[in-house]
N, C-alpha and C. Protein backbone atom coordinates (compact mmCIF):
# COMPACT_ATOMS: atom_id res chain seq x y z
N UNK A 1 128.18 115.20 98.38
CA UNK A 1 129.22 114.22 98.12
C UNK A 1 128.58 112.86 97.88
N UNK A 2 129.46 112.34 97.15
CA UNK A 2 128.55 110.88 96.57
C UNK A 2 128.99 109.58 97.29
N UNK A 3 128.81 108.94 97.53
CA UNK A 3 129.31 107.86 98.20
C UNK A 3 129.23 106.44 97.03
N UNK A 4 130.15 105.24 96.91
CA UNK A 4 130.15 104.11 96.12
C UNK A 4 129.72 103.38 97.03
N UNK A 5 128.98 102.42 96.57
CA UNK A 5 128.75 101.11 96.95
C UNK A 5 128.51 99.85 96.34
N UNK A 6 129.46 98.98 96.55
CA UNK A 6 129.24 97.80 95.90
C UNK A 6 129.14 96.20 96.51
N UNK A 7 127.87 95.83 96.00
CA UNK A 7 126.87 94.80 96.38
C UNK A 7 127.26 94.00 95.33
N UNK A 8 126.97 92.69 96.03
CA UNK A 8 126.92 91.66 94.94
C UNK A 8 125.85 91.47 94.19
N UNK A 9 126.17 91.02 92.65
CA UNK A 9 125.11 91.35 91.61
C UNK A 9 123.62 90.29 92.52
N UNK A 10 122.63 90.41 91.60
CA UNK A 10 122.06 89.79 91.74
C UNK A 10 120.99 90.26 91.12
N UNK A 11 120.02 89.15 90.76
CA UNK A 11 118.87 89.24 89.66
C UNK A 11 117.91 90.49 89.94
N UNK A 12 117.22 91.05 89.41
CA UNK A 12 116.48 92.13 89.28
C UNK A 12 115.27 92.03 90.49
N UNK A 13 115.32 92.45 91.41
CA UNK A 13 114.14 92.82 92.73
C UNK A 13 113.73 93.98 93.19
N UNK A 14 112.39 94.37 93.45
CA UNK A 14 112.10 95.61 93.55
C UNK A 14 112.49 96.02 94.87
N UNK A 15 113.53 95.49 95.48
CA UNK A 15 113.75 96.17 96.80
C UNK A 15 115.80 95.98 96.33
N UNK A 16 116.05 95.50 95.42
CA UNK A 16 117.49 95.06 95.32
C UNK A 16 118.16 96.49 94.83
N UNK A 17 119.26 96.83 95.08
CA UNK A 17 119.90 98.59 94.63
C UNK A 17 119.99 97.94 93.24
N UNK A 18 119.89 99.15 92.52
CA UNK A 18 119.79 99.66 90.82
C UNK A 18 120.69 100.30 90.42
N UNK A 19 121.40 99.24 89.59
CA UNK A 19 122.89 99.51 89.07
C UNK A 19 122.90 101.38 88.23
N UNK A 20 123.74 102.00 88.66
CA UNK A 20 123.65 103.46 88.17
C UNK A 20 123.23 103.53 86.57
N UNK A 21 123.52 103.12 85.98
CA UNK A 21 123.97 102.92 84.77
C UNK A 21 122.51 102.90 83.75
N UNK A 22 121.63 102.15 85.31
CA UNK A 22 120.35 101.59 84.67
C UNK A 22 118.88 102.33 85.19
N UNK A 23 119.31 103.54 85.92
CA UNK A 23 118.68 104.57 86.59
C UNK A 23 119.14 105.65 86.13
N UNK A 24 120.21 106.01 84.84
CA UNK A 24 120.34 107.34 84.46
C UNK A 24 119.08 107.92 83.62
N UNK A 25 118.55 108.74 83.40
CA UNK A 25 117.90 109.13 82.60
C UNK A 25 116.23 108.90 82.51
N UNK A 26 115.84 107.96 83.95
CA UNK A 26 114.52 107.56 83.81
C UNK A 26 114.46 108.22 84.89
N UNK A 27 112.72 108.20 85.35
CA UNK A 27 112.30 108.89 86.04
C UNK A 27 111.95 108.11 87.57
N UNK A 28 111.37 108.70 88.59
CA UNK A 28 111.52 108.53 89.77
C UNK A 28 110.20 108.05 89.73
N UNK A 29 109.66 107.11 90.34
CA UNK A 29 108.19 107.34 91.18
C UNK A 29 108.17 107.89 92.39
N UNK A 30 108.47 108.60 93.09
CA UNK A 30 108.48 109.05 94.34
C UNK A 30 109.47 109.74 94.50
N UNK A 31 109.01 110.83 95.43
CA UNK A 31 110.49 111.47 96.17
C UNK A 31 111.08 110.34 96.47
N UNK A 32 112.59 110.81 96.70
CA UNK A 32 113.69 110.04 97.56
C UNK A 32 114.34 111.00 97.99
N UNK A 33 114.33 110.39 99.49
CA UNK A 33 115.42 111.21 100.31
C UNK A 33 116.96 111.39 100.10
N UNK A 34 117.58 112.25 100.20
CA UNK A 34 118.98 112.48 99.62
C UNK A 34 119.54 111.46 100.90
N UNK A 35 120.31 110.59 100.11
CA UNK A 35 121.66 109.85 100.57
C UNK A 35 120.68 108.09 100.62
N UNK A 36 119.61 108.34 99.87
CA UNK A 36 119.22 106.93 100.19
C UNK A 36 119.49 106.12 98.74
N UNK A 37 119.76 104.87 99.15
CA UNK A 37 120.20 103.46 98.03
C UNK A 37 118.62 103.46 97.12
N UNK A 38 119.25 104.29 96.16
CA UNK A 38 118.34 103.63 94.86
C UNK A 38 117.90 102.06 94.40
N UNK A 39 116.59 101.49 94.46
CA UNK A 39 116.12 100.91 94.58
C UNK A 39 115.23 100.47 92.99
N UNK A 40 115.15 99.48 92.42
CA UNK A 40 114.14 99.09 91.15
C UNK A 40 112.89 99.79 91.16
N UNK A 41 112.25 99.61 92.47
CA UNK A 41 111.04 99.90 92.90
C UNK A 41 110.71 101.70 92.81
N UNK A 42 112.13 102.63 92.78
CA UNK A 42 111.90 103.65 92.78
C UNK A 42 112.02 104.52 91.62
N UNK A 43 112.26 103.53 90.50
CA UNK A 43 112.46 103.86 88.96
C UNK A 43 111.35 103.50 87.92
N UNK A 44 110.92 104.34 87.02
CA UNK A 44 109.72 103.87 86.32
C UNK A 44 110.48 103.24 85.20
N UNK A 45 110.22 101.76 85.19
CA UNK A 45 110.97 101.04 84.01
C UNK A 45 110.41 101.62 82.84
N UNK A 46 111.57 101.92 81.55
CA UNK A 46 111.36 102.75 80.22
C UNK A 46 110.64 101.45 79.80
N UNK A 47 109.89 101.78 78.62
CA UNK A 47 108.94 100.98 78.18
C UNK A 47 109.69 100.65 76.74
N UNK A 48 110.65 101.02 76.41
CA UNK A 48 111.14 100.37 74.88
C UNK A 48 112.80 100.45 75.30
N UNK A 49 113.62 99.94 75.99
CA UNK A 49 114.99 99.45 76.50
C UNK A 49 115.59 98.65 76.50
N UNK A 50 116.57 98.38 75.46
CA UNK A 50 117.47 97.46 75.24
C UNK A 50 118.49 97.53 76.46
N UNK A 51 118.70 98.05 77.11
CA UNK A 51 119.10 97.69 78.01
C UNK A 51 118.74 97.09 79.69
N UNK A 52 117.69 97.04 79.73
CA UNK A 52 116.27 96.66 80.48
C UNK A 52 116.16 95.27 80.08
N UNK A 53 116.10 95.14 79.25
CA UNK A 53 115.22 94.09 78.17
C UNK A 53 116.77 92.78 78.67
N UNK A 54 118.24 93.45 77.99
CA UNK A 54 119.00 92.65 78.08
C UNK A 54 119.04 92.32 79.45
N UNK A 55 119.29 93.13 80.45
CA UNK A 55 119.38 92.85 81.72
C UNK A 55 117.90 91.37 82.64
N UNK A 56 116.67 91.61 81.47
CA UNK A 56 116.11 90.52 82.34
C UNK A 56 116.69 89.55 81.37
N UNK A 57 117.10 89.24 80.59
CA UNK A 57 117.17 88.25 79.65
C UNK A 57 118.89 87.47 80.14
N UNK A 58 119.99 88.52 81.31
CA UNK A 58 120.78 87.92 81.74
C UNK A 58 119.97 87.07 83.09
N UNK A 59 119.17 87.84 83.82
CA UNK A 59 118.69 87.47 84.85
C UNK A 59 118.06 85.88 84.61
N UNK A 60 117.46 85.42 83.48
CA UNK A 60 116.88 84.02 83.06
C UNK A 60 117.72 83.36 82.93
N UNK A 61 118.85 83.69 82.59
CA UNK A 61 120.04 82.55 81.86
C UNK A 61 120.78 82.57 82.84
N UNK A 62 121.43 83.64 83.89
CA UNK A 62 121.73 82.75 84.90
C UNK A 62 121.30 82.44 86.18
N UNK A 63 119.62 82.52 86.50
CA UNK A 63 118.93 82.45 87.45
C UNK A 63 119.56 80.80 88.09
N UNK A 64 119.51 80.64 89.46
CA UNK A 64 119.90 79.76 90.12
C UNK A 64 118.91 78.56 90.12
C-alpha cells in the first residue's frame, strides 16, 4: 500500500524528498528499503532532461 505525502516545495537537496514525477523512470543508486521517503540523493540524475534541467532553472529564479 502506498502512502501520500506532502511537504512543502523547496529547492533541490540531496537529502530533500523527490517529487514522484521526477523519480519515474530513472534509476536507483542503492537499495532502498520499502516504505522509505525517496530522496535526490537516491536517484541517478538522467544526463539529457528537460525536466531536471527546468526544475534547477525554477530553483535559481526563485531561490531566496
Amino acid at each position: 500500500m502506498f502512502e501520500h505525502l506532502i511537504v512543502p516545495a523547496s529547492p533541490i537537496d540531496n537529502h530533500s524528498p523527490i517529487p514522484l514525477y521526477m523519480a519515474l523512470g530513472n534509476q536507483l543508486k542503492k537499495d532502498v528499503p520499502a516504505g522509505s521517503i525517496l530522496t535526490y540523493d537516491m536517484i541517478v540524475e538522467p544526463s539529457c532532461s528537460r525536466l531536471w534541467e527546468l526544475r534547477k532553472q525554477q530553483d535559481q529564479t526563485f531561490k531566496k
